[in-house]
N, C-alpha and C. Protein backbone atom coordinates (compact mmCIF):
# COMPACT_ATOMS: atom_id res chain seq x y z
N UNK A 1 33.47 73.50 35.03
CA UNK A 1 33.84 72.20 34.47
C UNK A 1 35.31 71.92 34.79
N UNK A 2 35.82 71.00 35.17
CA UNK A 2 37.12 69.96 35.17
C UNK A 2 37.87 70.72 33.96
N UNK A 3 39.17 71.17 34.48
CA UNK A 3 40.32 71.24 33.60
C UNK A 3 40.66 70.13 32.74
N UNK A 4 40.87 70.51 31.19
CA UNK A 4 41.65 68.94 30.51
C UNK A 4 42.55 68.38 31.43
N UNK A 5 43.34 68.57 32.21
CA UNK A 5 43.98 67.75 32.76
C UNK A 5 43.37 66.79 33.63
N UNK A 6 42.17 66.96 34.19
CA UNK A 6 41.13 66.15 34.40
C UNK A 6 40.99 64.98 33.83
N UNK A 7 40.15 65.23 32.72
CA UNK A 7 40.08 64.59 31.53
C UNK A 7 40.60 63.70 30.74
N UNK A 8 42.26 63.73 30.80
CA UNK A 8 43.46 63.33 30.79
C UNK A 8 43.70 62.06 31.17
N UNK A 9 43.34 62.36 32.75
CA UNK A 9 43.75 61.00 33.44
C UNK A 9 43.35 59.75 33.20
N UNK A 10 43.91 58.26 34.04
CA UNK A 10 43.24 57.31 33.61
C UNK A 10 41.61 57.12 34.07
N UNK A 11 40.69 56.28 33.07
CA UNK A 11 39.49 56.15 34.12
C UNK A 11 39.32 55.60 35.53
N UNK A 12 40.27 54.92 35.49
CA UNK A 12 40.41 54.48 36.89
C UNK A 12 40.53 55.74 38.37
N UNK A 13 41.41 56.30 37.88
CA UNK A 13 41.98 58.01 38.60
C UNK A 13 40.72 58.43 38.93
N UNK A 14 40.40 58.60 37.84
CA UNK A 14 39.11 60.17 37.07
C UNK A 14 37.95 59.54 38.31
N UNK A 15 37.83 58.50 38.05
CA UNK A 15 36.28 57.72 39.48
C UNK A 15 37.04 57.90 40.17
N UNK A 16 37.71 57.67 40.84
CA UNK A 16 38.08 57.44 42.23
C UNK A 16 38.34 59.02 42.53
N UNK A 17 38.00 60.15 42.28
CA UNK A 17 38.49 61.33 42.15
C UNK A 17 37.28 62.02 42.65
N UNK A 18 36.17 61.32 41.26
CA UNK A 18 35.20 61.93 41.19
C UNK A 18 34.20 61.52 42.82
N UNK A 19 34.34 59.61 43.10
CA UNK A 19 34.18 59.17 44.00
C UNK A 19 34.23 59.92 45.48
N UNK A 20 35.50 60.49 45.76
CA UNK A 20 35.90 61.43 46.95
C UNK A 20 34.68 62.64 46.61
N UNK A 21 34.73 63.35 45.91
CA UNK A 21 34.11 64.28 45.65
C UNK A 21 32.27 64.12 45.93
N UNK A 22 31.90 62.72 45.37
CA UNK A 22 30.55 62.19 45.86
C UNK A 22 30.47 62.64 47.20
N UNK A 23 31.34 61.36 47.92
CA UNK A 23 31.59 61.09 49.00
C UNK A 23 31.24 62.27 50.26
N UNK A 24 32.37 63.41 49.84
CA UNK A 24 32.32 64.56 50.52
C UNK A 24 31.17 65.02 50.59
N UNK A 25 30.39 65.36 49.20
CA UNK A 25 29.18 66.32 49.06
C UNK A 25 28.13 65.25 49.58
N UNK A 26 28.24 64.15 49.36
CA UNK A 26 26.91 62.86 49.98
C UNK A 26 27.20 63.20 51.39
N UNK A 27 28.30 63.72 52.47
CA UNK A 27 28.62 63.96 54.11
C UNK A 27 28.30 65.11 54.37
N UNK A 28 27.90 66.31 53.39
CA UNK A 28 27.60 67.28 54.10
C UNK A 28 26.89 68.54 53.21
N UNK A 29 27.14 69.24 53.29
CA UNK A 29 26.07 70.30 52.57
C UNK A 29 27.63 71.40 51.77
N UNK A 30 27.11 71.56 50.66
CA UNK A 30 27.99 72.23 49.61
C UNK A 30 29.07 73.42 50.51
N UNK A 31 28.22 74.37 51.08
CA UNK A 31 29.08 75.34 52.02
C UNK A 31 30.29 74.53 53.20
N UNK A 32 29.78 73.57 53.38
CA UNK A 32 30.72 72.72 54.72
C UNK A 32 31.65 72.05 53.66
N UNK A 33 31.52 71.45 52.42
CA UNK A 33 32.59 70.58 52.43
C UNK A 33 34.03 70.83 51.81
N UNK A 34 34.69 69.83 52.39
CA UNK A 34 36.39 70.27 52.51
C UNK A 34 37.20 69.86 51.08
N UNK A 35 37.75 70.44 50.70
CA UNK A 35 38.83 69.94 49.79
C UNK A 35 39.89 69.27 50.19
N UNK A 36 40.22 69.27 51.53
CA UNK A 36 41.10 68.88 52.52
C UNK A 36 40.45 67.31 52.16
N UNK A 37 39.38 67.47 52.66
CA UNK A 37 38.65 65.33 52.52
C UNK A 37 38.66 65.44 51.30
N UNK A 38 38.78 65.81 50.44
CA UNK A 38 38.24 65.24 48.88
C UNK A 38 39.46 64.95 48.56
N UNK A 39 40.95 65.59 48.59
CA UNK A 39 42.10 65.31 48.60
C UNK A 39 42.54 64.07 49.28
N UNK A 40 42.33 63.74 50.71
CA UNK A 40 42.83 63.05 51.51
C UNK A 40 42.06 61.38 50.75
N UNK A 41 40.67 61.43 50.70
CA UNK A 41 39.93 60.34 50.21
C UNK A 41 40.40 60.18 48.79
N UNK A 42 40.48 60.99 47.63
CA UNK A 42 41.41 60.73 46.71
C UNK A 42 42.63 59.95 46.28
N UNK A 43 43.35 60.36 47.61
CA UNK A 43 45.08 60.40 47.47
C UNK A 43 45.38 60.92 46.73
N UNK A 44 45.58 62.18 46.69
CA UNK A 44 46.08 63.27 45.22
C UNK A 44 46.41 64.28 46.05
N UNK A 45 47.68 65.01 45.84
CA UNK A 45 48.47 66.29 46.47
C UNK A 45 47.51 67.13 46.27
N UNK A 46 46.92 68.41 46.91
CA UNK A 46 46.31 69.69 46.93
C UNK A 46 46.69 70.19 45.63
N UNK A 47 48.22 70.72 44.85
CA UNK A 47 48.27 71.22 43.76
C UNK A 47 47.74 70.42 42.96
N UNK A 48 47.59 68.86 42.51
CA UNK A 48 46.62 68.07 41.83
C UNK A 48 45.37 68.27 41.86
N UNK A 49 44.97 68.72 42.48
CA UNK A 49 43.26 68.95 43.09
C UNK A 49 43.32 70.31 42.43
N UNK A 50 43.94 71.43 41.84
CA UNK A 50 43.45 72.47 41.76
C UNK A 50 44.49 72.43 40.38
N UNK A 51 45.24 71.28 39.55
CA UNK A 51 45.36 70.73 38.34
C UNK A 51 43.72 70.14 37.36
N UNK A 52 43.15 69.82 38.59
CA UNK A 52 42.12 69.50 37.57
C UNK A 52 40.52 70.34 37.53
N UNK A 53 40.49 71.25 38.67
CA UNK A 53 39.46 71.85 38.98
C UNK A 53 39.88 73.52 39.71
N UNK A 54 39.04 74.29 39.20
CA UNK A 54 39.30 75.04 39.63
C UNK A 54 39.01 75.75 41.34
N UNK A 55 38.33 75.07 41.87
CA UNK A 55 38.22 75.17 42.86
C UNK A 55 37.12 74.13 43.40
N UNK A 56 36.90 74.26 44.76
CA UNK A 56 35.37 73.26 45.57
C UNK A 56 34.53 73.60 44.51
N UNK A 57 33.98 74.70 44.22
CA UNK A 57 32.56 74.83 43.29
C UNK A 57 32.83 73.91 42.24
N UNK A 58 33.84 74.40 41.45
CA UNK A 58 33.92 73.35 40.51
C UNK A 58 33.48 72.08 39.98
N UNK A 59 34.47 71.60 41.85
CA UNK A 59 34.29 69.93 41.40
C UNK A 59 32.81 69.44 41.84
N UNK A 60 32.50 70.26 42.65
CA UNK A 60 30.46 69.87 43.01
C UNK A 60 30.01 70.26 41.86
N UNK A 61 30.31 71.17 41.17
CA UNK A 61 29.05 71.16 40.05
C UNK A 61 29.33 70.31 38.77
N UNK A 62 30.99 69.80 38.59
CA UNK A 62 30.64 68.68 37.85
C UNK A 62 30.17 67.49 38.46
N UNK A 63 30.02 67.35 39.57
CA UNK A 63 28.93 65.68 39.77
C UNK A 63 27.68 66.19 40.10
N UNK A 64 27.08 67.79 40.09
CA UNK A 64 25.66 67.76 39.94
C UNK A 64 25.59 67.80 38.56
N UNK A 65 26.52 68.13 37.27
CA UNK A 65 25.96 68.31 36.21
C UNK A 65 26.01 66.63 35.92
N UNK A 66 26.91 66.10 36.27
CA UNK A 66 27.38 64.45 35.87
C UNK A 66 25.72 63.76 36.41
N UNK A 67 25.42 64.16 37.55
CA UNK A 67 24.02 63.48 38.05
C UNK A 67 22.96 63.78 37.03
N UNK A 68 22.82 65.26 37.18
CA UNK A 68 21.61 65.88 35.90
C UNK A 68 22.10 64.69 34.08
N UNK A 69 23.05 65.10 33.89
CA UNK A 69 22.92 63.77 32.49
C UNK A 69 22.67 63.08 32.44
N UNK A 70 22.99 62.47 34.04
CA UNK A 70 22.20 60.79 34.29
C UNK A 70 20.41 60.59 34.30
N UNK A 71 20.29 61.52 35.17
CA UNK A 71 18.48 62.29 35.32
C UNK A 71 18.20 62.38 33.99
N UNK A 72 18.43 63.29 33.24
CA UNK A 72 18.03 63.74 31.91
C UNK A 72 17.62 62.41 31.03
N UNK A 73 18.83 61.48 31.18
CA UNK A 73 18.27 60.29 30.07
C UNK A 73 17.23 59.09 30.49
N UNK A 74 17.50 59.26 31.43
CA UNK A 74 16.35 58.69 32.12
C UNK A 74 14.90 59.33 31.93
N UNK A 75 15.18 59.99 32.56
CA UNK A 75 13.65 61.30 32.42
C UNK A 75 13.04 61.24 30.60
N UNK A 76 13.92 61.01 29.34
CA UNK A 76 13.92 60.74 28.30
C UNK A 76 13.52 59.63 28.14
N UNK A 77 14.05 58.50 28.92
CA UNK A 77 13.59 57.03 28.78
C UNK A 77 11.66 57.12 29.50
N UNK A 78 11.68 57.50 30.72
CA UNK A 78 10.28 57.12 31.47
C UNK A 78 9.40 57.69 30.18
N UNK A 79 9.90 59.17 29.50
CA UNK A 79 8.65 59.93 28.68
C UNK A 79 8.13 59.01 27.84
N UNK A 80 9.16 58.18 26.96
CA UNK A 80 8.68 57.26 25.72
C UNK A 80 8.26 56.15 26.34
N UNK A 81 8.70 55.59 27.81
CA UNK A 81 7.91 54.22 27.95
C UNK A 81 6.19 54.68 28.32
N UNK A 82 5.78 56.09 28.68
CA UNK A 82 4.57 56.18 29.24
C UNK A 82 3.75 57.32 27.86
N UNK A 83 4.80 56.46 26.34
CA UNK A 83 4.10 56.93 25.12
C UNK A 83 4.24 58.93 25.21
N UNK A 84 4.66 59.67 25.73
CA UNK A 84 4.69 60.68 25.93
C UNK A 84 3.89 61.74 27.33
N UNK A 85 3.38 61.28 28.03
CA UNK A 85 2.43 61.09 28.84
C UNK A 85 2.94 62.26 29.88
N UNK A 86 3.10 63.61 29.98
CA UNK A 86 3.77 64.69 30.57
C UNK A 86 3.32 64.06 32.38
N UNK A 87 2.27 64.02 32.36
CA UNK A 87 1.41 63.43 33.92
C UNK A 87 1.83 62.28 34.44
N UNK A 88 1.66 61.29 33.47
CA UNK A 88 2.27 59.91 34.25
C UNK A 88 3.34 59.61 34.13
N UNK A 89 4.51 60.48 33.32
CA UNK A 89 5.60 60.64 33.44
C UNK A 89 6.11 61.15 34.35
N UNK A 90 5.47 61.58 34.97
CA UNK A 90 5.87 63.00 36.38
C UNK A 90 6.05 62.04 37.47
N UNK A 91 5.12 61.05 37.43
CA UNK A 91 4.54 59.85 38.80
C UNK A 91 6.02 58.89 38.93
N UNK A 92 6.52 58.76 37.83
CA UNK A 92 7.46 57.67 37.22
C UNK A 92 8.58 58.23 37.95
N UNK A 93 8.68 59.69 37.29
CA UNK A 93 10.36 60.56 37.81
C UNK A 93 10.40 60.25 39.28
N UNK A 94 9.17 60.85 39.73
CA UNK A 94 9.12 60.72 41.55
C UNK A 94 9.38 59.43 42.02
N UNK A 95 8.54 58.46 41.80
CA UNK A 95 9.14 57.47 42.39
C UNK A 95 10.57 56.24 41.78
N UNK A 96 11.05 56.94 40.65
CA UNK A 96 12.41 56.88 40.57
C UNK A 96 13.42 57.41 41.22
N UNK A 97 13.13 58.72 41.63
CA UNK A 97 13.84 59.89 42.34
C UNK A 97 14.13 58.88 43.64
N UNK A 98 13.14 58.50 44.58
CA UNK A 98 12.76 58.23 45.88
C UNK A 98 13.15 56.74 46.05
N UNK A 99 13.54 56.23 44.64
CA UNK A 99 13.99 54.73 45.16
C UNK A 99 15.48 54.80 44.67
N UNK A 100 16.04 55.61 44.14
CA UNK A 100 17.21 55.78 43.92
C UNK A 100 17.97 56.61 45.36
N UNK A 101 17.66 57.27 45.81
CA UNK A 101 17.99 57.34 46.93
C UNK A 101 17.91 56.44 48.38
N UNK A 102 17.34 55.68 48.40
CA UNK A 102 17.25 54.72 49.02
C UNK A 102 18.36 53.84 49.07
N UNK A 103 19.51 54.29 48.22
CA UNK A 103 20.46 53.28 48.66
C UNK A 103 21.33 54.50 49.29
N UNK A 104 21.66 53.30 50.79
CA UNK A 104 22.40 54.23 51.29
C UNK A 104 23.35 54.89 51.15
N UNK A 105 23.95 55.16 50.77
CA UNK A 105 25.51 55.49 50.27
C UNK A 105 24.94 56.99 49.31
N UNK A 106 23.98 56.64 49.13
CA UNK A 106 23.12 57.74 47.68
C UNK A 106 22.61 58.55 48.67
N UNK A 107 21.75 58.25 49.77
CA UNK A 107 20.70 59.12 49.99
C UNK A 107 20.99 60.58 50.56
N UNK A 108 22.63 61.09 50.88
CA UNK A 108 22.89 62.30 50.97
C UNK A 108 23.38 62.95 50.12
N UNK A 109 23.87 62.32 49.22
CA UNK A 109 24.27 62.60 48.08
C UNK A 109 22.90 63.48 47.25
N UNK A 110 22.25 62.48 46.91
CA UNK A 110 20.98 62.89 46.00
C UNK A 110 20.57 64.18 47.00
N UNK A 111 20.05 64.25 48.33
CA UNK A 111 19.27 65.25 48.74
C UNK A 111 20.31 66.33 48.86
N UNK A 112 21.50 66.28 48.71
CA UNK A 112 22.65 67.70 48.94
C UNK A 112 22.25 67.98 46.97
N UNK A 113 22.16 67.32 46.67
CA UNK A 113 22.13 68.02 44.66
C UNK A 113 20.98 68.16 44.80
N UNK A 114 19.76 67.26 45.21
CA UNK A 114 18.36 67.89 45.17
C UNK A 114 17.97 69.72 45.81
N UNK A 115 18.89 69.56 46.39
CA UNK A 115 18.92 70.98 47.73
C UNK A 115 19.81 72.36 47.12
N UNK A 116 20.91 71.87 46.38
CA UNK A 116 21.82 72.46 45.28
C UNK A 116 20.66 73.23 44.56
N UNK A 117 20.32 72.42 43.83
CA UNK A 117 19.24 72.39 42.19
C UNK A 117 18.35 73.37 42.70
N UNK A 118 17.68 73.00 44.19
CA UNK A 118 16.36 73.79 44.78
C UNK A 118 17.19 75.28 44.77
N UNK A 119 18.12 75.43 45.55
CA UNK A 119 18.79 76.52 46.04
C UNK A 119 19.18 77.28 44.74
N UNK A 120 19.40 77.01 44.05
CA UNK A 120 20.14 77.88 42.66
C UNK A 120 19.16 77.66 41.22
N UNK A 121 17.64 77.36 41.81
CA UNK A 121 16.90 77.69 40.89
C UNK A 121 17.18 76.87 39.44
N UNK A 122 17.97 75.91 39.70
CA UNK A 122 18.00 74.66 38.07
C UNK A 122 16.94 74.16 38.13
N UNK A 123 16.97 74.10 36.95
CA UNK A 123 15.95 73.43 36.15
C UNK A 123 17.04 72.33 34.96
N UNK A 124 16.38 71.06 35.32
CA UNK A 124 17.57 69.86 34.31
C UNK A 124 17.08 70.30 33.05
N UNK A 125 16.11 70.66 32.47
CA UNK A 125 16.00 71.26 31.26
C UNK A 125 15.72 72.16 30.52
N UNK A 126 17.07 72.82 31.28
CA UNK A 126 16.98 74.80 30.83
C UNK A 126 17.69 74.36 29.21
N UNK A 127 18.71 73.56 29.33
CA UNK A 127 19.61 73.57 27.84
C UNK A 127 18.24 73.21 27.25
N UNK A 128 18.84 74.27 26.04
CA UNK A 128 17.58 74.19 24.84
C UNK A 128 17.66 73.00 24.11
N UNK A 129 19.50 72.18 23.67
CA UNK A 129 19.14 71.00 22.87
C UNK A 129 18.57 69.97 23.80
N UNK A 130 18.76 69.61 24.91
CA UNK A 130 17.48 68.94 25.73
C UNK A 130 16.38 69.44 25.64
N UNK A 131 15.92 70.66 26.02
CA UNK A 131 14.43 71.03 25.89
C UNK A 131 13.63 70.38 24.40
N UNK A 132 14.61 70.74 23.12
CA UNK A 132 14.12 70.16 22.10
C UNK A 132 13.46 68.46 21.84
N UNK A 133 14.43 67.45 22.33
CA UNK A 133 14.55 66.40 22.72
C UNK A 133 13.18 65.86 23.38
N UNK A 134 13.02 66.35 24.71
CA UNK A 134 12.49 66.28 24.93
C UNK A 134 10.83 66.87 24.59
N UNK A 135 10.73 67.79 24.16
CA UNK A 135 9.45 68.19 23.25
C UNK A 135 9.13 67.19 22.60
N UNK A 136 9.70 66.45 21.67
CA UNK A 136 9.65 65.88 20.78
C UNK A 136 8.72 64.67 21.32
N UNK A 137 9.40 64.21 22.27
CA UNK A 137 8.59 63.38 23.14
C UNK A 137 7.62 63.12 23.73
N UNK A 138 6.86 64.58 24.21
CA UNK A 138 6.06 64.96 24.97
C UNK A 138 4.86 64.72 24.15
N UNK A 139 3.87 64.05 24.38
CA UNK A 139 2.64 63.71 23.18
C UNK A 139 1.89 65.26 24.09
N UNK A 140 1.48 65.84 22.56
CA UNK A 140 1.17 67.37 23.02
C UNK A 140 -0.78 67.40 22.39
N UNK A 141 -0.54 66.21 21.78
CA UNK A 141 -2.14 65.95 21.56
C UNK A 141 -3.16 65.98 22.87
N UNK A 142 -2.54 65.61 23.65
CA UNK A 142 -3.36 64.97 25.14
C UNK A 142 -2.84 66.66 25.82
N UNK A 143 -2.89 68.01 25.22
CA UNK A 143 -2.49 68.70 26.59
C UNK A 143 -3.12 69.90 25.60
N UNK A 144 -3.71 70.89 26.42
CA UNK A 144 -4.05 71.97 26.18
C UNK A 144 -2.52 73.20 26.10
N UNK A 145 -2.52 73.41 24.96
CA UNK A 145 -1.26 74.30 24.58
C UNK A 145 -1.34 75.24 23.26
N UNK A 146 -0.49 76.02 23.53
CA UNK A 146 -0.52 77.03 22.09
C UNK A 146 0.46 77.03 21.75
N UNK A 147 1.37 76.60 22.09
CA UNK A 147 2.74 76.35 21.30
C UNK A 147 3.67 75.84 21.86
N UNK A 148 5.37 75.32 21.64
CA UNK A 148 6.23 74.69 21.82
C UNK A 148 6.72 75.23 23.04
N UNK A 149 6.53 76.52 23.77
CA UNK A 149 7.06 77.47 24.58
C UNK A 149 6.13 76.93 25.89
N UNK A 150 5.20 76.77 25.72
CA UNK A 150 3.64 76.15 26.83
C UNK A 150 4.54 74.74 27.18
N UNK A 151 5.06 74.00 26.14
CA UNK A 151 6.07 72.99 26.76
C UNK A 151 7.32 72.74 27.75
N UNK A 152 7.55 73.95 27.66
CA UNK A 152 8.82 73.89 27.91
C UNK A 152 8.59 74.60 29.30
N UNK A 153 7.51 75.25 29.75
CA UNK A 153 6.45 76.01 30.73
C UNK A 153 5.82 74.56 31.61
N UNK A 154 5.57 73.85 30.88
CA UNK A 154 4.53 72.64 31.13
C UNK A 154 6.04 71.57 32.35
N UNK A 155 6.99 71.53 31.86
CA UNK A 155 8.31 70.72 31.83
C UNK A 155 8.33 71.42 33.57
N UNK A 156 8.57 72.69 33.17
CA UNK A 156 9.08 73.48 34.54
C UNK A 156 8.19 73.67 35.64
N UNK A 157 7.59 73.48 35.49
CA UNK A 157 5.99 73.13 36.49
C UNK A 157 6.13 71.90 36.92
N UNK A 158 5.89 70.87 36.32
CA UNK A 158 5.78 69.47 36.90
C UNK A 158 7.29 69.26 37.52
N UNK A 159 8.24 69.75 37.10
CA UNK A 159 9.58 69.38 37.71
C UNK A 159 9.65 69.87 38.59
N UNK A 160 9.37 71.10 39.00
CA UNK A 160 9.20 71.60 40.36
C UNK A 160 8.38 71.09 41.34
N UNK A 161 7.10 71.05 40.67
CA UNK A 161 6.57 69.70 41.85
C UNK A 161 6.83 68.50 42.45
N UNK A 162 7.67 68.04 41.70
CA UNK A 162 8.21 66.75 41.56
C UNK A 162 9.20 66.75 42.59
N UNK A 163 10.04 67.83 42.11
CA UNK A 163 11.22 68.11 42.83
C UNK A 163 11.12 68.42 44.67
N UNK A 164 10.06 69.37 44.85
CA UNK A 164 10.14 69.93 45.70
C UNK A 164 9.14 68.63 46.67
N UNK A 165 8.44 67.68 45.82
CA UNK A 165 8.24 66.92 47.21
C UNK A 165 8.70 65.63 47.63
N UNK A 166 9.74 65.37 46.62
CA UNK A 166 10.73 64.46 46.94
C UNK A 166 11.96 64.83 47.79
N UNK A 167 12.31 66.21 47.91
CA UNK A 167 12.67 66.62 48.99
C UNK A 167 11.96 66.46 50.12
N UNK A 168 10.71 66.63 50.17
CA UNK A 168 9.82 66.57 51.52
C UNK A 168 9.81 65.15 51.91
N UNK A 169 9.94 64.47 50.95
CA UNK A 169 10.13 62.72 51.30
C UNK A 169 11.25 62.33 51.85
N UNK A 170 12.61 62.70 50.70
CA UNK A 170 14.07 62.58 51.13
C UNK A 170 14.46 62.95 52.41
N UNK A 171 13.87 64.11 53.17
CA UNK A 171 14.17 64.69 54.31
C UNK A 171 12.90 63.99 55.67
N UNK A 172 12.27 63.24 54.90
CA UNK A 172 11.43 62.66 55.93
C UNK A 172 10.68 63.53 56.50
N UNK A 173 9.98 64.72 55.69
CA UNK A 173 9.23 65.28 56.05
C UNK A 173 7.53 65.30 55.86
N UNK A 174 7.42 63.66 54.95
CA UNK A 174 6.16 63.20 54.82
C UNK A 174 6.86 61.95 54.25
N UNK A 175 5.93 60.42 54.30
CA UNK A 175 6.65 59.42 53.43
C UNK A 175 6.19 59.36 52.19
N UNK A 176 6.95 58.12 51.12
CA UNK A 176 6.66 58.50 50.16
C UNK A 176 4.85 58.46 49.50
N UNK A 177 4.69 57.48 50.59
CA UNK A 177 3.24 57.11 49.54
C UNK A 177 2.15 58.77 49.99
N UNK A 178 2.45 59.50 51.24
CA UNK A 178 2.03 60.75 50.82
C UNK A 178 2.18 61.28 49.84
N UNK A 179 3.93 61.39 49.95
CA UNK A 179 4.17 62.58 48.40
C UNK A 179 3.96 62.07 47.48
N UNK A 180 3.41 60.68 46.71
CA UNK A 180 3.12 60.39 45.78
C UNK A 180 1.48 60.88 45.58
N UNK A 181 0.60 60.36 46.61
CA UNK A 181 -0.57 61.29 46.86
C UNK A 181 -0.55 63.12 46.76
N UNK A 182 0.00 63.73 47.32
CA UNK A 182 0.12 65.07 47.03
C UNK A 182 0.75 64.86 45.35
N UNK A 183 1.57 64.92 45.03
CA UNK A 183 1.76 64.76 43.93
C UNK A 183 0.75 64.59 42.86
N UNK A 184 0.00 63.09 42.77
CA UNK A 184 -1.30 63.38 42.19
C UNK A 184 -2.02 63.98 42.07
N UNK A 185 -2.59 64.50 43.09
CA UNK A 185 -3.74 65.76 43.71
C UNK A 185 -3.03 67.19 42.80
N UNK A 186 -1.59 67.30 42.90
CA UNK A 186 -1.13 68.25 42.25
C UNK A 186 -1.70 68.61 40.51
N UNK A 187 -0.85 67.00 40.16
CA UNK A 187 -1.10 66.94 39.04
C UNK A 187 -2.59 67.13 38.12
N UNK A 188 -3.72 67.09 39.18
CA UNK A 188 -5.03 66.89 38.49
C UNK A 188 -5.39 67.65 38.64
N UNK A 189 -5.05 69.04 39.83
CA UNK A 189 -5.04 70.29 38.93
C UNK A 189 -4.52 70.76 38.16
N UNK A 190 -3.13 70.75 37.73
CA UNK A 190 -3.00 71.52 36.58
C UNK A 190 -3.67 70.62 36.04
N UNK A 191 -4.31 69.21 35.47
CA UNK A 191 -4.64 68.78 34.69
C UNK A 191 -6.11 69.78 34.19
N UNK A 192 -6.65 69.91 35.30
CA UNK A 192 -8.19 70.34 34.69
C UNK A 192 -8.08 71.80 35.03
N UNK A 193 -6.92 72.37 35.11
CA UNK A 193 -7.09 73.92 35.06
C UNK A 193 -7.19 74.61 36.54
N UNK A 194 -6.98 75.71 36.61
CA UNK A 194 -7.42 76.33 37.72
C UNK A 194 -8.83 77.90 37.53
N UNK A 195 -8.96 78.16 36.24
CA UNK A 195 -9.81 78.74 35.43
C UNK A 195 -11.21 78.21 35.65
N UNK A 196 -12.18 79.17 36.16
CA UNK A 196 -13.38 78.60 35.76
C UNK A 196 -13.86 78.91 34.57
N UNK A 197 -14.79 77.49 33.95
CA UNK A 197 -14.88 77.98 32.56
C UNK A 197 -16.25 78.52 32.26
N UNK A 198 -16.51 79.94 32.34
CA UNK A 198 -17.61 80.43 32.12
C UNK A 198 -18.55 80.30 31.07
């Protein structure tokens, strides 16, 4: 996380800071990018840059965590507009995911944090007071479960699917109305199990 001195600054600063930092990680992949450009696109001296962050990791993982808060309330909003609906909530994330990247300026951005997230095994709702939150939401009448833990199991499943083929979209490695198709097909197995029921 950003040093208080970060924090500090005006909002005006703090975006245009955070902006460079987009910028950089939207041009290239986490290992390639420079502090040298995030400085230069800034306008802020090198000792300023390491006034408010402790290093490159740093400042990428506060605009993947800054992205994930944005995701998270959203992902909170689609659950209650589709009444709690874990499945057709899943359909919603994806093709939110896939039209939010679509603007250009976004679309390397999103697939360098989508690729982040893949690579280091996140999950947007490992924090437990989100996990809670979101439970709450989740209409658990409509789902075969034994307890609050099967939720939070249920969460990490569909997000991974979700995740991993909106990458396959983002990277143009199928379009979307496939991965929305795979996606489905996904979803209606776990829906009806993979168990035969003897």
């Amino acid at each position: 996380m950003p040093k208080s001195t970060f924090f500090n600054l005006s909002p005006e600063k703090r975006e245009k800071i955070e902006k460079a930092i987009e910028n950089e990680f939207g041009r290239t992949t986490f290992e390639k990018a420079s502090i040298s450009n995030i400085i230069e696109n800034a306008k802020i001296p090198r000792g300023s840059f390491y006034q408010y962050f402790e290093d490159k990791e740093d400042a990428i993982k506060y605009i993947v965590q800054k992205y994930m808060k944005k995701e998270k309330e959203k992902i909170k909003n689609i659950l209650i507009e589709v009444d709690g609906n874990i499945f057709d909530a899943t359909i919603e994330i994806f093709e939110y995911m896939i039209e939010s990247v679509k603007e250009k300026d976004k679309f390397n951005l999103y697939r360098n944090i989508l690729e982040e997230l893949k690579k280091n095994n996140i999950n947007i709702f490992q924090e437990e007071k989100q996990q809670r939150i979101i439970e709450e939401i989740i209409n658990v009448e409509i789902l075969n479960i034994n307890d609050k833990e099967d939720v939070i199991y249920m969460l990490k499943i569909v997000s991974a699917m979700a995740r991993t083929i909106s990458i396959e979209v983002i990277t143009g490695k199928i379009s979307k109305e496939e991965g929305k198709e795979n996606l489905i097909k996904e979803l209606e197995i776990l829906k009806r199990g993979m168990l035969k029921k003897s």
